[in-house]
C-alpha atoms as a PDB file:
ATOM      1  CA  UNK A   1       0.000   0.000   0.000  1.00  0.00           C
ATOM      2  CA  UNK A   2       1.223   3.658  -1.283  1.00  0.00           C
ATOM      3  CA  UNK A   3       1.451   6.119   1.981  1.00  0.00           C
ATOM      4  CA  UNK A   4       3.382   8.547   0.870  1.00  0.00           C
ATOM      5  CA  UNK A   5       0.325  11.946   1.148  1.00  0.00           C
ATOM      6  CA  UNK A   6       1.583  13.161  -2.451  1.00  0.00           C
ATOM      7  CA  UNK A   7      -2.204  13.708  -3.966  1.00  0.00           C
ATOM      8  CA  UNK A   8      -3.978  17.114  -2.947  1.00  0.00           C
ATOM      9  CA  UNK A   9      -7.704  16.767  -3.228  1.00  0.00           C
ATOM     10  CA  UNK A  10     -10.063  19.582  -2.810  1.00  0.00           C
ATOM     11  CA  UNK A  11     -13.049  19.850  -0.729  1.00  0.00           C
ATOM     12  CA  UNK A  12     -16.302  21.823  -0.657  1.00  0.00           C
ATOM     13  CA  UNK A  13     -18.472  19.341   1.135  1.00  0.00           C
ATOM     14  CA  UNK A  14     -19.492  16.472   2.981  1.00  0.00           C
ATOM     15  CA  UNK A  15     -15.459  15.107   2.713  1.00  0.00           C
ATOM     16  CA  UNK A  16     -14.949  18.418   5.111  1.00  0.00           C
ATOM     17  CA  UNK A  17     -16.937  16.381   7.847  1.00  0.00           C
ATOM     18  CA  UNK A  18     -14.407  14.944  10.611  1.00  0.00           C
ATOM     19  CA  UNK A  19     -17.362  12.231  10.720  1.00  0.00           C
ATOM     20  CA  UNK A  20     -17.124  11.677   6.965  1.00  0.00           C
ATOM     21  CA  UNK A  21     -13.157  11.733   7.175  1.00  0.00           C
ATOM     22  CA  UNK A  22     -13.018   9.044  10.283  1.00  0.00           C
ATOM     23  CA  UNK A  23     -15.596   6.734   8.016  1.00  0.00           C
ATOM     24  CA  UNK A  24     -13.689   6.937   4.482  1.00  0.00           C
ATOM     25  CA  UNK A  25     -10.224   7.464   5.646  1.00  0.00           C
ATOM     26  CA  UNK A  26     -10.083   6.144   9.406  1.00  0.00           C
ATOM     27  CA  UNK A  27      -8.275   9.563  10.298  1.00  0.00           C
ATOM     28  CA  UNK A  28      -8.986  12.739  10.566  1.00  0.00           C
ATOM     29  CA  UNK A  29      -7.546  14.759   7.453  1.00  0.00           C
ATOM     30  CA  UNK A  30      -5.393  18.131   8.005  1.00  0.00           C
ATOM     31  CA  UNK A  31      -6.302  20.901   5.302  1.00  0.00           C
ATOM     32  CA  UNK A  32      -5.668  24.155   4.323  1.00  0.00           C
ATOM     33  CA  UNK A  33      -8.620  26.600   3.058  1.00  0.00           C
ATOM     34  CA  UNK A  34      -8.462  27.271  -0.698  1.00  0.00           C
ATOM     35  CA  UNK A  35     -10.809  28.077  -3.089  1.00  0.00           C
ATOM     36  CA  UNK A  36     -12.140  27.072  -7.043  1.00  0.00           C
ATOM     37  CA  UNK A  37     -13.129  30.387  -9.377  1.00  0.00           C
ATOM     38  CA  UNK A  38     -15.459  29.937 -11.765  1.00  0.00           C
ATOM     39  CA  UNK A  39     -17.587  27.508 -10.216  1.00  0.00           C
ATOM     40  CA  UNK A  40     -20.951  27.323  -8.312  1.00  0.00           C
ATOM     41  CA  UNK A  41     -22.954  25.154  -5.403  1.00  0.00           C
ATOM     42  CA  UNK A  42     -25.812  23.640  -6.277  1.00  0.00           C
ATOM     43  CA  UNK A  43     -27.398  20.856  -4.374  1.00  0.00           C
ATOM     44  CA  UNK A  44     -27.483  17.344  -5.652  1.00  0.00           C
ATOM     45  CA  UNK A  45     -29.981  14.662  -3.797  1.00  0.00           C
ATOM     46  CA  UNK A  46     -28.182  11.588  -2.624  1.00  0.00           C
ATOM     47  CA  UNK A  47     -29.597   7.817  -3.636  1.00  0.00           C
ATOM     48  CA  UNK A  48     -27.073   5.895  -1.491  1.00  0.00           C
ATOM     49  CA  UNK A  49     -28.324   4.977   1.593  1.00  0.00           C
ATOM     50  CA  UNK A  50     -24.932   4.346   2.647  1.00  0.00           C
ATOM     51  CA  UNK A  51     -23.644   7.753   1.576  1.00  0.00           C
ATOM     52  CA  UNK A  52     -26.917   9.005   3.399  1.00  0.00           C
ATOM     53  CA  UNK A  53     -26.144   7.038   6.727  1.00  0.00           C
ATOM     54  CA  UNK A  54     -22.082   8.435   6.469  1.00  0.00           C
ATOM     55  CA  UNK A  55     -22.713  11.951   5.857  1.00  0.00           C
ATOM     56  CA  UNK A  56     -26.193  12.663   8.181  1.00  0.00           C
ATOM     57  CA  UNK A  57     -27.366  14.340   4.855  1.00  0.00           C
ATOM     58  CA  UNK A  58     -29.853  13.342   1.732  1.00  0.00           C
ATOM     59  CA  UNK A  59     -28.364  16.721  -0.159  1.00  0.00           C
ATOM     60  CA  UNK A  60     -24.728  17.484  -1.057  1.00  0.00           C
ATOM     61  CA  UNK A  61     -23.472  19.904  -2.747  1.00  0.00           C
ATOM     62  CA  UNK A  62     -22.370  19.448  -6.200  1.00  0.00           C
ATOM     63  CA  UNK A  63     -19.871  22.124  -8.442  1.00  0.00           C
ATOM     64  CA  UNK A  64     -20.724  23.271 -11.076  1.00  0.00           C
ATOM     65  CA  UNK A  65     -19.025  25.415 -13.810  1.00  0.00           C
ATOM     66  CA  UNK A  66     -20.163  29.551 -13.990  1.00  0.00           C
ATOM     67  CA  UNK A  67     -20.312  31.870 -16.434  1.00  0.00           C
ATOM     68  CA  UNK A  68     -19.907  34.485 -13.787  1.00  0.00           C
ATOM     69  CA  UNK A  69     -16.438  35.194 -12.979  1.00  0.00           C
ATOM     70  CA  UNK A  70     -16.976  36.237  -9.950  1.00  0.00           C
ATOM     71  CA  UNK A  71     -18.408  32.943  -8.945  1.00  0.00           C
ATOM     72  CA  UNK A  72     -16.424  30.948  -6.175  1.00  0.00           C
ATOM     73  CA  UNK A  73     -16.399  27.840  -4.672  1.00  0.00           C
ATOM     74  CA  UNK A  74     -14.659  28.142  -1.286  1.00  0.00           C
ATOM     75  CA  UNK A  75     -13.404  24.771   0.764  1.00  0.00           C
ATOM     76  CA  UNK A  76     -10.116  22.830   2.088  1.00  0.00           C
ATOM     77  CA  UNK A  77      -7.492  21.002   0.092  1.00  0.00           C
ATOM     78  CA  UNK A  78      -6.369  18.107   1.511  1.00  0.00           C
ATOM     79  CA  UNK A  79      -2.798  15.930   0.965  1.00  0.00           C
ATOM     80  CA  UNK A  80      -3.671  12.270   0.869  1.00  0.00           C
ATOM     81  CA  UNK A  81      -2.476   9.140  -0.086  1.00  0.00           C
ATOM     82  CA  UNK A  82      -3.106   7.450  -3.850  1.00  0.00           C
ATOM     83  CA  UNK A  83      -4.942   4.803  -1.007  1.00  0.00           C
ATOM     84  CA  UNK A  84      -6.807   7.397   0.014  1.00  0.00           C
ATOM     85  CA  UNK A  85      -7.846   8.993  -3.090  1.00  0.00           C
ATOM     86  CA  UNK A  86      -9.581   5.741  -4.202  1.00  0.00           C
ATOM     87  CA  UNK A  87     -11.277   5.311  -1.204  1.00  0.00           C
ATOM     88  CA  UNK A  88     -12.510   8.758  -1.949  1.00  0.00           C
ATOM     89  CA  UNK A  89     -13.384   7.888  -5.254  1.00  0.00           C
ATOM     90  CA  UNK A  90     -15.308   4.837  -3.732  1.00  0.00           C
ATOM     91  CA  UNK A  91     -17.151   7.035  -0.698  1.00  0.00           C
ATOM     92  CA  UNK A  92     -18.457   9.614  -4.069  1.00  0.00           C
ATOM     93  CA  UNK A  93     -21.986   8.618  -5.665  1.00  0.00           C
ATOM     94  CA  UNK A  94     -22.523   7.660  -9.451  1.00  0.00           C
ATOM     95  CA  UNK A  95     -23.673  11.637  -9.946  1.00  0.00           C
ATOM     96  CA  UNK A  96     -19.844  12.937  -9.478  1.00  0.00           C
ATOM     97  CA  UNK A  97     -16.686  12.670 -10.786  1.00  0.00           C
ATOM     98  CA  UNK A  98     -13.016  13.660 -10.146  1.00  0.00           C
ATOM     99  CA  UNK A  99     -11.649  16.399 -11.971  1.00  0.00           C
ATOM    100  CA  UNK A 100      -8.650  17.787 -11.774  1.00  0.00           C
ATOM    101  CA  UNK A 101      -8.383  21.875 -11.281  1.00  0.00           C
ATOM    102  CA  UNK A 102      -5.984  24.728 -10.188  1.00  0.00           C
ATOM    103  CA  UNK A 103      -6.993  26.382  -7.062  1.00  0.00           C
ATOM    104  CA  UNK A 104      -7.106  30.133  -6.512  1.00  0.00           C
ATOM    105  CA  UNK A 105      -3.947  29.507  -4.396  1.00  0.00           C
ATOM    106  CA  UNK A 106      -2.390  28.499  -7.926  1.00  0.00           C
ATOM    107  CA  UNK A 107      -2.432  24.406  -6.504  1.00  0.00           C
ATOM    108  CA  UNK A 108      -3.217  22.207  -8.373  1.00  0.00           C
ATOM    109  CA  UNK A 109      -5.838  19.080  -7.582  1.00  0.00           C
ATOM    110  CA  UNK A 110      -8.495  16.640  -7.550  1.00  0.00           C
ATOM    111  CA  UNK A 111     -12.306  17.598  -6.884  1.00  0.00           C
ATOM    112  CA  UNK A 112     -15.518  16.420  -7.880  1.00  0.00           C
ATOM    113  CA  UNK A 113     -17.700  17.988 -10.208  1.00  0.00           C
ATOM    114  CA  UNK A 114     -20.837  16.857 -12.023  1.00  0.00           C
ATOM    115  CA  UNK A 115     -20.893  13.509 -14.114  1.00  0.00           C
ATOM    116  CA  UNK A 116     -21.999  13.954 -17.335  1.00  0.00           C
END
C-alpha cells in the first residue's frame, strides 16, 4: 500500500466532515482553506443509503461550472495518499466525478464535479 500523502484533493463538502473523514479514511484529514473560481454550489440529492447514513445528509453539494467570474467555490485542500484517493473515489456517488483543477492559491488538484 502507497502512503506517501503526495495527492492534494479539494473539498467543498461532505469530505470536510471529521465524521465523513473518520468513516472513508479512518483519520482525521489536516487541510488548508483554498478556493475554485469559476464555479458554483448547487445541491445534488443523494440515492445511497450508505452515503446518506455516512454523511447525516440526503443533499450534497455538487460544483458546477459559472459563467460568472466572480463565482467561487470556497473549501479545504487536503494531501492524501493514492490509497486514500480511491477510497474517496469509492465514498463519491454515481452523480460525481473527479476532476482535476488549479486552485485560486495556484495548486493544483483533484475535486468532484458533475458527471456527465
Amino acid at each position: 500500500m502507497e502512503t506517501h500523502a503526495d495527492e492534494w484533493l479539494f473539498s467543498y463538502g461532505t469530505l470536510q466532515s471529521a465524521a465523513v473523514q473518520l468513516a472513508t479514511f479512518g483519520r482525521r484529514l489536516d487541510g488548508t482553506p483554498d478556493a475554485l473560481p469559476g464555479y458554483r454550489l448547487e445541491q445534488l440529492a443523494i440515492r445511497d443509503a450508505r452515503v446518506v447514513a455516512t454523511s447525516g445528509a440526503t443533499h450534497h453539494p455538487i460544483a458546477m461550472p459559472s459563467a460568472d467570474a466572480a463565482d467561487c467555490v470556497h473549501g479545504t485542500v487536503f494531501r492524501l495518499t493514492p490509497q486514500e484517493l480511491a477510497q474517496a473515489d469509492a465514498y463519491e456517488v454515481d452523480d460525481y466525478r473527479r476532476a482535476a483543477v488549479t486552485l485560486a492559491s495556484g495548486r493544483r488538484a483533484w475535486m468532484y464535479v458533475r458527471a456527465e
